[in-house]
PDB file of N, CA and C in Angstrom:
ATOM      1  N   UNK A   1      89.168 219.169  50.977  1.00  0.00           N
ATOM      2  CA  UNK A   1      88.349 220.024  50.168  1.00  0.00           C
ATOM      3  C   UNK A   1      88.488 221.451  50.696  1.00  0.00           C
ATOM      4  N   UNK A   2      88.420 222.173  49.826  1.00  0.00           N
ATOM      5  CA  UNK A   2      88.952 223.815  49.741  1.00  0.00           C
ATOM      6  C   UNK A   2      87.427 224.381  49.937  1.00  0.00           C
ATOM      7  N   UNK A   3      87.221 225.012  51.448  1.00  0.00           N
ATOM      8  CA  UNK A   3      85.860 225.790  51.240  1.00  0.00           C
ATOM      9  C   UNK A   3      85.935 227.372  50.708  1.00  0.00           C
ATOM     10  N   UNK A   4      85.050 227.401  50.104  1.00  0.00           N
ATOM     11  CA  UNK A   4      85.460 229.014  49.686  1.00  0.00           C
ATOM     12  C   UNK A   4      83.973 229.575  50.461  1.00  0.00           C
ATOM     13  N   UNK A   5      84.158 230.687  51.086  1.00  0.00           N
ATOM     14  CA  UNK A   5      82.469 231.325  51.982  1.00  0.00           C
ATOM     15  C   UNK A   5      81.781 231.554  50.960  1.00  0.00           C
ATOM     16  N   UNK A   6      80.470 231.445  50.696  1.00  0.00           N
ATOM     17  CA  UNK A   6      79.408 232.161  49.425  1.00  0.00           C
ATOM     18  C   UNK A   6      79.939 233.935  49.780  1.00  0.00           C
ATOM     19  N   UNK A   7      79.720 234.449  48.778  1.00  0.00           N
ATOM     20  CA  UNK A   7      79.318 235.884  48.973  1.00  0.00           C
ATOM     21  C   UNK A   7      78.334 236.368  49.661  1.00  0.00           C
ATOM     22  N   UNK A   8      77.046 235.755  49.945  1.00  0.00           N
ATOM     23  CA  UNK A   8      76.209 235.628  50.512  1.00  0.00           C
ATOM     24  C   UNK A   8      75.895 234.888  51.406  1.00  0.00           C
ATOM     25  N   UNK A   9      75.602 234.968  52.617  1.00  0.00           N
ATOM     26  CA  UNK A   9      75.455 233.896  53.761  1.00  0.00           C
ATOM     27  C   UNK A   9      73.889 233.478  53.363  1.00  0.00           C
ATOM     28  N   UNK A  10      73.888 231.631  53.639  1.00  0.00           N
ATOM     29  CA  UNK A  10      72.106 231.295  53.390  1.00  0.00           C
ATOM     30  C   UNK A  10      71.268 232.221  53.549  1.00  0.00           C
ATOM     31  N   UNK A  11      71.765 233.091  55.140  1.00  0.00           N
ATOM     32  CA  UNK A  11      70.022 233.549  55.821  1.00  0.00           C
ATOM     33  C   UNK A  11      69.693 234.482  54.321  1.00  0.00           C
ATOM     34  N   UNK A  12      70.740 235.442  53.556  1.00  0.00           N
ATOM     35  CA  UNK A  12      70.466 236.192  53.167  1.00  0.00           C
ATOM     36  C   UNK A  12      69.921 236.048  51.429  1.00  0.00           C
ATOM     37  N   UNK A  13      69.726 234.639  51.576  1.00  0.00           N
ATOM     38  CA  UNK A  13      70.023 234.011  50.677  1.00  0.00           C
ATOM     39  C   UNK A  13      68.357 233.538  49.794  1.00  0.00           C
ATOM     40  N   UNK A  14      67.486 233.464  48.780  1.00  0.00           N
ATOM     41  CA  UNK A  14      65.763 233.353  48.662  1.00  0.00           C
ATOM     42  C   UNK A  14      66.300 232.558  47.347  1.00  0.00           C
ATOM     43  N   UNK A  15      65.660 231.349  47.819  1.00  0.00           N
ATOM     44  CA  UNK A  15      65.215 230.867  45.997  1.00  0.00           C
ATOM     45  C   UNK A  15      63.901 231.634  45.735  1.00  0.00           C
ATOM     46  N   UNK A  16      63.986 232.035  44.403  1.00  0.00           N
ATOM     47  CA  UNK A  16      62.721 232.718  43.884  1.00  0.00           C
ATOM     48  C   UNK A  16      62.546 232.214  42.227  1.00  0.00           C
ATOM     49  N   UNK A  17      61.774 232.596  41.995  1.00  0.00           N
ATOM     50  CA  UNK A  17      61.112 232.057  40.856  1.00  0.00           C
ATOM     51  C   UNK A  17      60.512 233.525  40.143  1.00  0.00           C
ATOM     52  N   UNK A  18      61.277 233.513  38.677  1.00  0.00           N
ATOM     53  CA  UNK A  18      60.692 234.586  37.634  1.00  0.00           C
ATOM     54  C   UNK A  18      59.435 235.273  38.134  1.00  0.00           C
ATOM     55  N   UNK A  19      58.714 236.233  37.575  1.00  0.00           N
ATOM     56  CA  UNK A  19      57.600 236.694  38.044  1.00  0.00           C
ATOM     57  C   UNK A  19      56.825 235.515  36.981  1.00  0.00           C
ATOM     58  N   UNK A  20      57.520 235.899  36.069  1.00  0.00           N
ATOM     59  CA  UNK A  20      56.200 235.167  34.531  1.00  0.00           C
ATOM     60  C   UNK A  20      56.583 233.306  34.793  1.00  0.00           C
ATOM     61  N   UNK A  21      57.196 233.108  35.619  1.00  0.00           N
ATOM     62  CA  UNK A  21      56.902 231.758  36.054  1.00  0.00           C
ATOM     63  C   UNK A  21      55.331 231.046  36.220  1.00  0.00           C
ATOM     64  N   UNK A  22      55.074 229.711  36.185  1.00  0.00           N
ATOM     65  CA  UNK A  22      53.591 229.434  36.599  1.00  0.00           C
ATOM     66  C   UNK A  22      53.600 229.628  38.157  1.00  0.00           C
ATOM     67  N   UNK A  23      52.252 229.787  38.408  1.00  0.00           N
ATOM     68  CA  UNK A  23      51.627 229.646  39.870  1.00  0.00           C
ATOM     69  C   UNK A  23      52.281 228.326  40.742  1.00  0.00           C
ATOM     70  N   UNK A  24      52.575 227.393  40.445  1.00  0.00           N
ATOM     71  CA  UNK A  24      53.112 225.991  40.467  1.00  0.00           C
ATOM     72  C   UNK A  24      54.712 226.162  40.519  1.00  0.00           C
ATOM     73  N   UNK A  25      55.651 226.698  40.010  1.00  0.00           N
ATOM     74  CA  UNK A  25      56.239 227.075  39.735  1.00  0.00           C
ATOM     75  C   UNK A  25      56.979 227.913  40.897  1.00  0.00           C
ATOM     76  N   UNK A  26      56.645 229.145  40.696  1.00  0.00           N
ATOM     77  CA  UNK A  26      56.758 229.802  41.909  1.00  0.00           C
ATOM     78  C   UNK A  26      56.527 229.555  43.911  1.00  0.00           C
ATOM     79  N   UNK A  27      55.017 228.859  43.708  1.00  0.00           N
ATOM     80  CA  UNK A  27      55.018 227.855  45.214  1.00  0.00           C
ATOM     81  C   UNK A  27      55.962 227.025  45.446  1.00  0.00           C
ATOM     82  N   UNK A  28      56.534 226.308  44.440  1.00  0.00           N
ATOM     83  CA  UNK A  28      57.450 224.926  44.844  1.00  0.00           C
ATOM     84  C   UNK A  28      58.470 226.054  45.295  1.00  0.00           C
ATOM     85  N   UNK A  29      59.265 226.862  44.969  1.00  0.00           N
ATOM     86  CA  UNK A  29      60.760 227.792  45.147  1.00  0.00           C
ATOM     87  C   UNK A  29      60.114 228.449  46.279  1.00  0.00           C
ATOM     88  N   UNK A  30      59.521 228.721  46.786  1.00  0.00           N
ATOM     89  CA  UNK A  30      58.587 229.462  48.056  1.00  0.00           C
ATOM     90  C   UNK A  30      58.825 228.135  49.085  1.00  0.00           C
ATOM     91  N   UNK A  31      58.131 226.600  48.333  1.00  0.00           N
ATOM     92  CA  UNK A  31      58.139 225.543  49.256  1.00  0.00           C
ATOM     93  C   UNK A  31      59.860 225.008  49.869  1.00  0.00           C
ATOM     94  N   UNK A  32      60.421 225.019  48.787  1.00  0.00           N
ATOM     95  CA  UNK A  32      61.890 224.338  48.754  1.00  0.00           C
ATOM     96  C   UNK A  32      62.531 225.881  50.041  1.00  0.00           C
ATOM     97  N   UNK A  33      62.657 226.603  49.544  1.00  0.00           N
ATOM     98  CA  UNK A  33      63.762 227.523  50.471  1.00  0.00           C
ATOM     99  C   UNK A  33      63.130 227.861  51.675  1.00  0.00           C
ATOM    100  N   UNK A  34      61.613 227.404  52.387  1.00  0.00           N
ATOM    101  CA  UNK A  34      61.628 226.837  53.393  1.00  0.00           C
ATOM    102  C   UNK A  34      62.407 226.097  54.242  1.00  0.00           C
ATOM    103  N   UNK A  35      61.846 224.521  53.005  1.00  0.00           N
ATOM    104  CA  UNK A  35      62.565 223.626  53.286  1.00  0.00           C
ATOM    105  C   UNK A  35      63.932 223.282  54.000  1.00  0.00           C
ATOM    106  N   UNK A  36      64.495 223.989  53.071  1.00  0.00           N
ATOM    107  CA  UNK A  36      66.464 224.491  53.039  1.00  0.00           C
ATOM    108  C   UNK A  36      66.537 224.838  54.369  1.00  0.00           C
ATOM    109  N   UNK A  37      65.930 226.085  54.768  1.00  0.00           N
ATOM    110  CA  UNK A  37      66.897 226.893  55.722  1.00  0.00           C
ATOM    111  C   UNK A  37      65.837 225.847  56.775  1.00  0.00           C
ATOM    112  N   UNK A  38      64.875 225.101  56.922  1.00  0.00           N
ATOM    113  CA  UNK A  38      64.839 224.244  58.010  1.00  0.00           C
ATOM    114  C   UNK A  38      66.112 223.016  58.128  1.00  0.00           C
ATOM    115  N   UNK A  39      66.192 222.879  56.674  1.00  0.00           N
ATOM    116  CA  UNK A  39      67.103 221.300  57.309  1.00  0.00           C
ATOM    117  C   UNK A  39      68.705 222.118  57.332  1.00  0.00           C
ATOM    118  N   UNK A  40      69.045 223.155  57.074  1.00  0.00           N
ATOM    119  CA  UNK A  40      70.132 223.720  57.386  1.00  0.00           C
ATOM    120  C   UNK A  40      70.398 224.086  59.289  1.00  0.00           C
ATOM    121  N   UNK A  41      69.258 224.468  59.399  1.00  0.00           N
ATOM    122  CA  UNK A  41      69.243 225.160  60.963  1.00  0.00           C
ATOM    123  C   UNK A  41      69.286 223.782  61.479  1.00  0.00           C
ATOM    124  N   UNK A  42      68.356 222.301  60.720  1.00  0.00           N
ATOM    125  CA  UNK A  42      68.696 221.128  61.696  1.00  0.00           C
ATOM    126  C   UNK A  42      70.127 220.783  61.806  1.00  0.00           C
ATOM    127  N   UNK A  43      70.999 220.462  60.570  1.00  0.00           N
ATOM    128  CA  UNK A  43      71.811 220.166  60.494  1.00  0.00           C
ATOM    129  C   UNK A  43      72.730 220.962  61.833  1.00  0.00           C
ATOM    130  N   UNK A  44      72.275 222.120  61.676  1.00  0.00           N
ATOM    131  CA  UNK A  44      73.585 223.113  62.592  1.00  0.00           C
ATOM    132  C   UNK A  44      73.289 222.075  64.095  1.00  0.00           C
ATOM    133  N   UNK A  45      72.215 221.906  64.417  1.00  0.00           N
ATOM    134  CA  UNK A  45      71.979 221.726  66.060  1.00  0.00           C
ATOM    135  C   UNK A  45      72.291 220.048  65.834  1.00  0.00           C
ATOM    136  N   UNK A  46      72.969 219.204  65.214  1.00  0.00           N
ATOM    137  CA  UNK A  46      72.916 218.201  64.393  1.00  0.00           C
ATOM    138  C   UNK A  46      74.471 217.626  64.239  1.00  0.00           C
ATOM    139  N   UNK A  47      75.438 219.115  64.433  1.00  0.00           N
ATOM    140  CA  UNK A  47      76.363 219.158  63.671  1.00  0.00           C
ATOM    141  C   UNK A  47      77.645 217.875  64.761  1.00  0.00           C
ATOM    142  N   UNK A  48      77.782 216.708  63.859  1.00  0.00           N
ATOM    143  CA  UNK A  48      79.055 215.970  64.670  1.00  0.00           C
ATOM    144  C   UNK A  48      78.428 214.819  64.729  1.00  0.00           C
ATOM    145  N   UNK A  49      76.764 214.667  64.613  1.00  0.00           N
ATOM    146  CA  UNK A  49      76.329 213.860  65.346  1.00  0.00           C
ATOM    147  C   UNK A  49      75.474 212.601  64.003  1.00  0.00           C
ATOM    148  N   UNK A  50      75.289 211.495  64.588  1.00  0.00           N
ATOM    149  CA  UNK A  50      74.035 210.444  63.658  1.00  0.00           C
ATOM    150  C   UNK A  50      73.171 210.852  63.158  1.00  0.00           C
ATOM    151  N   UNK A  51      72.524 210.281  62.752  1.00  0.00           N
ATOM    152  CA  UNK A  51      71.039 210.288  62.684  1.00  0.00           C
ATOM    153  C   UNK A  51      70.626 209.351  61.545  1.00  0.00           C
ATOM    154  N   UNK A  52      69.534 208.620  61.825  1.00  0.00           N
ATOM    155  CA  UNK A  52      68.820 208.319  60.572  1.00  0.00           C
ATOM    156  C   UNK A  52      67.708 209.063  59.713  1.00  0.00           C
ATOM    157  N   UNK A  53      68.025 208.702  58.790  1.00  0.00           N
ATOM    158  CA  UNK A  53      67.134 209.579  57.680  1.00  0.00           C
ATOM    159  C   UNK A  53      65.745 209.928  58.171  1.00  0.00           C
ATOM    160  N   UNK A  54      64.753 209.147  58.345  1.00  0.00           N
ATOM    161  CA  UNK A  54      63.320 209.021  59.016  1.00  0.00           C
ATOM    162  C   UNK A  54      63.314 209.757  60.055  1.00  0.00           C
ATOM    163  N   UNK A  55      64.461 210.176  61.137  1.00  0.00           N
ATOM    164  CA  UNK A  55      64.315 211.017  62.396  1.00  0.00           C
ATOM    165  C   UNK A  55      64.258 212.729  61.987  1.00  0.00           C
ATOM    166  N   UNK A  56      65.307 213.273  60.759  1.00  0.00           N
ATOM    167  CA  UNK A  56      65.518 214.147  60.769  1.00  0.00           C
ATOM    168  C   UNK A  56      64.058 214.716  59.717  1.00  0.00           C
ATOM    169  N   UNK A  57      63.569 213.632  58.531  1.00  0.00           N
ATOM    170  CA  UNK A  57      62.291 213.488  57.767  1.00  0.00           C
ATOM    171  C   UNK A  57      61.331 214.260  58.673  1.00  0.00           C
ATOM    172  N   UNK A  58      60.979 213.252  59.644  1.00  0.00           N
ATOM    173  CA  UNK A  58      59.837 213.854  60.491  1.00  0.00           C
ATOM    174  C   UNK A  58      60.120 215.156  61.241  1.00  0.00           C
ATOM    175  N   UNK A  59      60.885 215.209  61.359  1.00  0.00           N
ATOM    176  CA  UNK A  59      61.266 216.783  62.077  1.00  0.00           C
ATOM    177  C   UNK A  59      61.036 217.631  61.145  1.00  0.00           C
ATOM    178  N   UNK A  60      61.646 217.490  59.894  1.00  0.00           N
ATOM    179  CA  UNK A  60      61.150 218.484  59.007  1.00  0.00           C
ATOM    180  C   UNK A  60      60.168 218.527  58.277  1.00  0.00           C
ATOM    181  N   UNK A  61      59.284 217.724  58.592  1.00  0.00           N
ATOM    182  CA  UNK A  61      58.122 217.667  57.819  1.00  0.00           C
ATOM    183  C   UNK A  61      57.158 218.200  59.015  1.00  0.00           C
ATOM    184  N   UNK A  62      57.323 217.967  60.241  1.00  0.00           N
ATOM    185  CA  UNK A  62      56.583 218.664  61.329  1.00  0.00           C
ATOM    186  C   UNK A  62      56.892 219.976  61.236  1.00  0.00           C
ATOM    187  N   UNK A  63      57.825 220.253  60.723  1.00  0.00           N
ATOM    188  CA  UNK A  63      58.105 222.070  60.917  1.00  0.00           C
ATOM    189  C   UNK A  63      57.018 222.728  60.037  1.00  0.00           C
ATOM    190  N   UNK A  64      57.449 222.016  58.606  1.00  0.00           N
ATOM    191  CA  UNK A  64      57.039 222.780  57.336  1.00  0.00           C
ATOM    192  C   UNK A  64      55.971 222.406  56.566  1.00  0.00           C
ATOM    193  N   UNK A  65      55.313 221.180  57.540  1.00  0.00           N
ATOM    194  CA  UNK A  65      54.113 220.930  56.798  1.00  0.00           C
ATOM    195  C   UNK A  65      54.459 220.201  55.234  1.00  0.00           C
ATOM    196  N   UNK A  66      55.638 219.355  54.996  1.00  0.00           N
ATOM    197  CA  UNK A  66      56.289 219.255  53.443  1.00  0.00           C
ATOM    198  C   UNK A  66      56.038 217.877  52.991  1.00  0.00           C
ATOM    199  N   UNK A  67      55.913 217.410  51.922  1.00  0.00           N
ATOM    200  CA  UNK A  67      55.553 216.024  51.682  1.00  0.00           C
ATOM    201  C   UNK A  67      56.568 215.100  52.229  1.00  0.00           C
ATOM    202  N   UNK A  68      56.390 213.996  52.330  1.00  0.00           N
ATOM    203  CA  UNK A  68      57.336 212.828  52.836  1.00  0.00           C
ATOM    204  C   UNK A  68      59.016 213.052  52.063  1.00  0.00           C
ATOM    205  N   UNK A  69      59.234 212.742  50.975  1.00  0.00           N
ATOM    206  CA  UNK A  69      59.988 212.864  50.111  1.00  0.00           C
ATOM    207  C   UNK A  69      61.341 214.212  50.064  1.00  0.00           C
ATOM    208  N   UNK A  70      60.292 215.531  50.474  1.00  0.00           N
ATOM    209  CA  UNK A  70      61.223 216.237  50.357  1.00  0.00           C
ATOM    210  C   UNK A  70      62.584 216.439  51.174  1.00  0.00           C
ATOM    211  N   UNK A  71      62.100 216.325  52.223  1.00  0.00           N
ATOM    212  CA  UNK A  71      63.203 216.418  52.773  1.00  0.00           C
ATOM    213  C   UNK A  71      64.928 215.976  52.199  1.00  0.00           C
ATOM    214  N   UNK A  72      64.408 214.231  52.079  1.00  0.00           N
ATOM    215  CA  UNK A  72      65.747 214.032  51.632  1.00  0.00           C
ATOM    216  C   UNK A  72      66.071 214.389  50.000  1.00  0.00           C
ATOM    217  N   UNK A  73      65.371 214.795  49.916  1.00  0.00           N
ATOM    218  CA  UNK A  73      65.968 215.465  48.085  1.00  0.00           C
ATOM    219  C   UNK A  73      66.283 216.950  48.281  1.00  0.00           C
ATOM    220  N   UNK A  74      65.706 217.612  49.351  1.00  0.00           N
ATOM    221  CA  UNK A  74      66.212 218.815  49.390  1.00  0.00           C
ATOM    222  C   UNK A  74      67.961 219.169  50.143  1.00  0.00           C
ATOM    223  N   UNK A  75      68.026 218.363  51.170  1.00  0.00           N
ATOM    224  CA  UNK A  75      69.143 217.276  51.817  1.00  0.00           C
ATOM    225  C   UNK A  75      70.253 217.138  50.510  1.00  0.00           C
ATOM    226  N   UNK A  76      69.897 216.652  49.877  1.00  0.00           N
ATOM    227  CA  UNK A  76      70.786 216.143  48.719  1.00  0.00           C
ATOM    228  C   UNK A  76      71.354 216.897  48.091  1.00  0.00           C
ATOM    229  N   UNK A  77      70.080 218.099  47.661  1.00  0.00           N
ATOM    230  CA  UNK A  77      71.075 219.355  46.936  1.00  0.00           C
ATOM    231  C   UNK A  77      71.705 220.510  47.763  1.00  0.00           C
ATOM    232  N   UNK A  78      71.508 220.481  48.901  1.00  0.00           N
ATOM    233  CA  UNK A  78      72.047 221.175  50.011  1.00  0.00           C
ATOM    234  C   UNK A  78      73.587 220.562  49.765  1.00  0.00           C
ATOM    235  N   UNK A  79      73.705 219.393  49.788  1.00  0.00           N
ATOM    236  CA  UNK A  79      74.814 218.680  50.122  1.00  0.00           C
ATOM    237  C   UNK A  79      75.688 218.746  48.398  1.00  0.00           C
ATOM    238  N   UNK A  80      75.001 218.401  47.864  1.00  0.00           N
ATOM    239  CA  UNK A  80      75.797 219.111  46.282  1.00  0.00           C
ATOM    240  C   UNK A  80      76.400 220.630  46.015  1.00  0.00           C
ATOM    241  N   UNK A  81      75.496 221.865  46.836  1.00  0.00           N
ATOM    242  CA  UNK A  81      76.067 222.726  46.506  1.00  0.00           C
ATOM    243  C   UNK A  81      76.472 223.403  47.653  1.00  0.00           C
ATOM    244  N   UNK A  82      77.311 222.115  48.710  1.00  0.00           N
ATOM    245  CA  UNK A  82      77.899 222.903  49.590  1.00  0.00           C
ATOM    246  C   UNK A  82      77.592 223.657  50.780  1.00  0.00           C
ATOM    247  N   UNK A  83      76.188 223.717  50.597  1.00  0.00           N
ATOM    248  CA  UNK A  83      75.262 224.396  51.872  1.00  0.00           C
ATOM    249  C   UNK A  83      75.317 223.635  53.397  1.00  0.00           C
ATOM    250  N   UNK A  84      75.443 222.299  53.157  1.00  0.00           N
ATOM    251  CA  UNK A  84      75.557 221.124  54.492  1.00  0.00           C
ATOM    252  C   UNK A  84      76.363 219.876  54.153  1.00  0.00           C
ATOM    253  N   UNK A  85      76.885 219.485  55.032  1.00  0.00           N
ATOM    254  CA  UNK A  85      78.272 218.069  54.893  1.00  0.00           C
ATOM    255  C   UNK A  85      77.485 217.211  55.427  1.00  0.00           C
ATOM    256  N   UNK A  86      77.008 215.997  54.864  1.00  0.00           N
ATOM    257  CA  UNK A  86      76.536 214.992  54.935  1.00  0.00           C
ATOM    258  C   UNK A  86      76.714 214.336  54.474  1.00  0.00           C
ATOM    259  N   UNK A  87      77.383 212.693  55.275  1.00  0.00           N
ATOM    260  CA  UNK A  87      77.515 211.856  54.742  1.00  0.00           C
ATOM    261  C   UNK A  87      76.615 210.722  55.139  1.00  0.00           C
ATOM    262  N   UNK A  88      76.738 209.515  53.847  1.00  0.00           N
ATOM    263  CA  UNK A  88      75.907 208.046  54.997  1.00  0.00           C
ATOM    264  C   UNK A  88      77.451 207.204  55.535  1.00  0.00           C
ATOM    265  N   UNK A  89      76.559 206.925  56.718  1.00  0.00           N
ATOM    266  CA  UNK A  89      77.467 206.146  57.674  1.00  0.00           C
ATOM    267  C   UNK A  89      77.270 204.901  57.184  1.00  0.00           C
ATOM    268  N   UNK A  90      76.067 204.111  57.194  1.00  0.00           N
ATOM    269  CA  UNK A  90      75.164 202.918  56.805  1.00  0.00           C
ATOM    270  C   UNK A  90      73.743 203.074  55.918  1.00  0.00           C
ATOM    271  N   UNK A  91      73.949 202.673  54.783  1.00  0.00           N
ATOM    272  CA  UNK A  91      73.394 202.972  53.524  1.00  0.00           C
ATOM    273  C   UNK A  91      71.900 201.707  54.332  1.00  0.00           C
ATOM    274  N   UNK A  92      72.134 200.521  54.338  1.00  0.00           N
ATOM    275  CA  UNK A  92      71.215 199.552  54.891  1.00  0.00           C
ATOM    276  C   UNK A  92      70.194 200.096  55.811  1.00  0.00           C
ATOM    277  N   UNK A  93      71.130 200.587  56.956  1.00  0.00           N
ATOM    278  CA  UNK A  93      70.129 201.807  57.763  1.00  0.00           C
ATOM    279  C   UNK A  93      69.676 202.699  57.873  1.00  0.00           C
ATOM    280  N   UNK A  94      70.304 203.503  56.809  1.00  0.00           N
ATOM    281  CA  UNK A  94      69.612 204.724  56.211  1.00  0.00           C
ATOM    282  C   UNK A  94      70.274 205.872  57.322  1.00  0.00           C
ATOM    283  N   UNK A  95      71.534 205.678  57.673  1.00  0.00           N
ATOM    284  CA  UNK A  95      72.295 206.149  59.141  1.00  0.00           C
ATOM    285  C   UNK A  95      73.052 207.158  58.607  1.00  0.00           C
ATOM    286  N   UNK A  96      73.096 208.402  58.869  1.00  0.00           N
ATOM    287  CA  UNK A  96      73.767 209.735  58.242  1.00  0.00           C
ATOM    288  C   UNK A  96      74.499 210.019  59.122  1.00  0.00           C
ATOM    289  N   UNK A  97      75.423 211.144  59.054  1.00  0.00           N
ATOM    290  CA  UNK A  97      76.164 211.739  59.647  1.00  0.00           C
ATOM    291  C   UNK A  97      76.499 213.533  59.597  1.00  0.00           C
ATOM    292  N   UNK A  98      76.158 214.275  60.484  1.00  0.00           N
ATOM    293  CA  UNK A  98      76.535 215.748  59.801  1.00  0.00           C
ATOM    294  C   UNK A  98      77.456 216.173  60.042  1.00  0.00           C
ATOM    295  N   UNK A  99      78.794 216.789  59.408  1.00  0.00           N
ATOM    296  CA  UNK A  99      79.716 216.962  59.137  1.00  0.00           C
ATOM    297  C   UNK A  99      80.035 218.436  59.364  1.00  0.00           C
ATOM    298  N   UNK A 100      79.195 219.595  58.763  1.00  0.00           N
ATOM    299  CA  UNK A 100      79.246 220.864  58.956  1.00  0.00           C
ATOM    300  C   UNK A 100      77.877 221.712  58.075  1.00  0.00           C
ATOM    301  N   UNK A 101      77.544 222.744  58.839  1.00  0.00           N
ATOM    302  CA  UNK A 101      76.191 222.970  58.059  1.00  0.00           C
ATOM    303  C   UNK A 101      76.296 224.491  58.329  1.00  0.00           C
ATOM    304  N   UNK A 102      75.441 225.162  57.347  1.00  0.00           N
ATOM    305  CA  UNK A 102      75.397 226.923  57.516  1.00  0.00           C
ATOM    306  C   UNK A 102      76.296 227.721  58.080  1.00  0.00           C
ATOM    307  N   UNK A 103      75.956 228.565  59.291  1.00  0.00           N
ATOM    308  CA  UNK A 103      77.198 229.122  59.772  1.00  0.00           C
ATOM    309  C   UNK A 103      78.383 228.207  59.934  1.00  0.00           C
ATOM    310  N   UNK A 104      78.425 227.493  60.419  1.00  0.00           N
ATOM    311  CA  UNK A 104      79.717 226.469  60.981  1.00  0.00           C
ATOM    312  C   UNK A 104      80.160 226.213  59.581  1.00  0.00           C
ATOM    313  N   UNK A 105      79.530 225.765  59.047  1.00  0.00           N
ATOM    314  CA  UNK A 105      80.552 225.233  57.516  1.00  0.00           C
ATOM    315  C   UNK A 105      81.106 226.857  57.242  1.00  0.00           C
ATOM    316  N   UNK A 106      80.634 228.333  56.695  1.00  0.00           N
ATOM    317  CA  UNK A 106      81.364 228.753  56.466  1.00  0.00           C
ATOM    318  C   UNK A 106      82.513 229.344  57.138  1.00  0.00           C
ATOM    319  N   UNK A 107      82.479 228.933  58.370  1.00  0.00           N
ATOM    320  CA  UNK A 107      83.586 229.302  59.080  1.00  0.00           C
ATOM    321  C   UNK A 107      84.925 228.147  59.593  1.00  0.00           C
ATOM    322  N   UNK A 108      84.461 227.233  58.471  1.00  0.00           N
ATOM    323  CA  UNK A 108      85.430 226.059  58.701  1.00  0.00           C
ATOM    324  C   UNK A 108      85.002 225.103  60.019  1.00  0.00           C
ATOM    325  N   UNK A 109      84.129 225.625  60.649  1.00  0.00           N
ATOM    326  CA  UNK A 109      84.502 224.710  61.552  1.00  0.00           C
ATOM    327  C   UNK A 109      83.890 222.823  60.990  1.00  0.00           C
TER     328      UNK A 109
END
């Protein structure tokens, strides 16, 4: 796979939400790009290594105060658009693997 760098590096990077968005609306894109640049910075200190799903969950839910759930859905679209390399090792165990994340991914390593 061909990485191309964003134009923008994450840090510099805000999900935001319209002004005329709802109140609801706007918190979740406030909540999520929290989210992100926590499980991005995990991934980096992360990077080469296991983990199961539930270890890296609670870490990020201790950071950010975030419901159970998010994590791995935020995880997911990180990993769709390229932001972090994650794969499962063991689907049964719920056993991941990180591959390359934030700085390191755009610099190939």
């Amino acid at each position: 796979m061909d990485f191309q760098p964003d134009l923008f590096p994450l840090e510099f990077v805000r999900i935001v939400a319209s002004p005329k968005a709802s109140e609801q609306t706007r918190q979740l894109a406030r909540v999520e790009g929290r989210i992100a640049n926590s499980i991005v910075a995990w991934c980096d200190r992360h990077r080469g290594g296991e983990f199961h799903l539930a270890s890296m969950t609670a870490a990020i839910m201790a950071e950010t105060q975030c419901a159970p759930d998010s994590p791995r859905r935020v995880m997911a679209q990180l990993a769709k658009t390229g932001q972090v390399e994650v794969e499962c090792v063991d689907r049964s165990r719920s056993l991941w693997r990180v591959a390359a994340a934030g700085a390191a991914r755009a610099r190939g390593i």
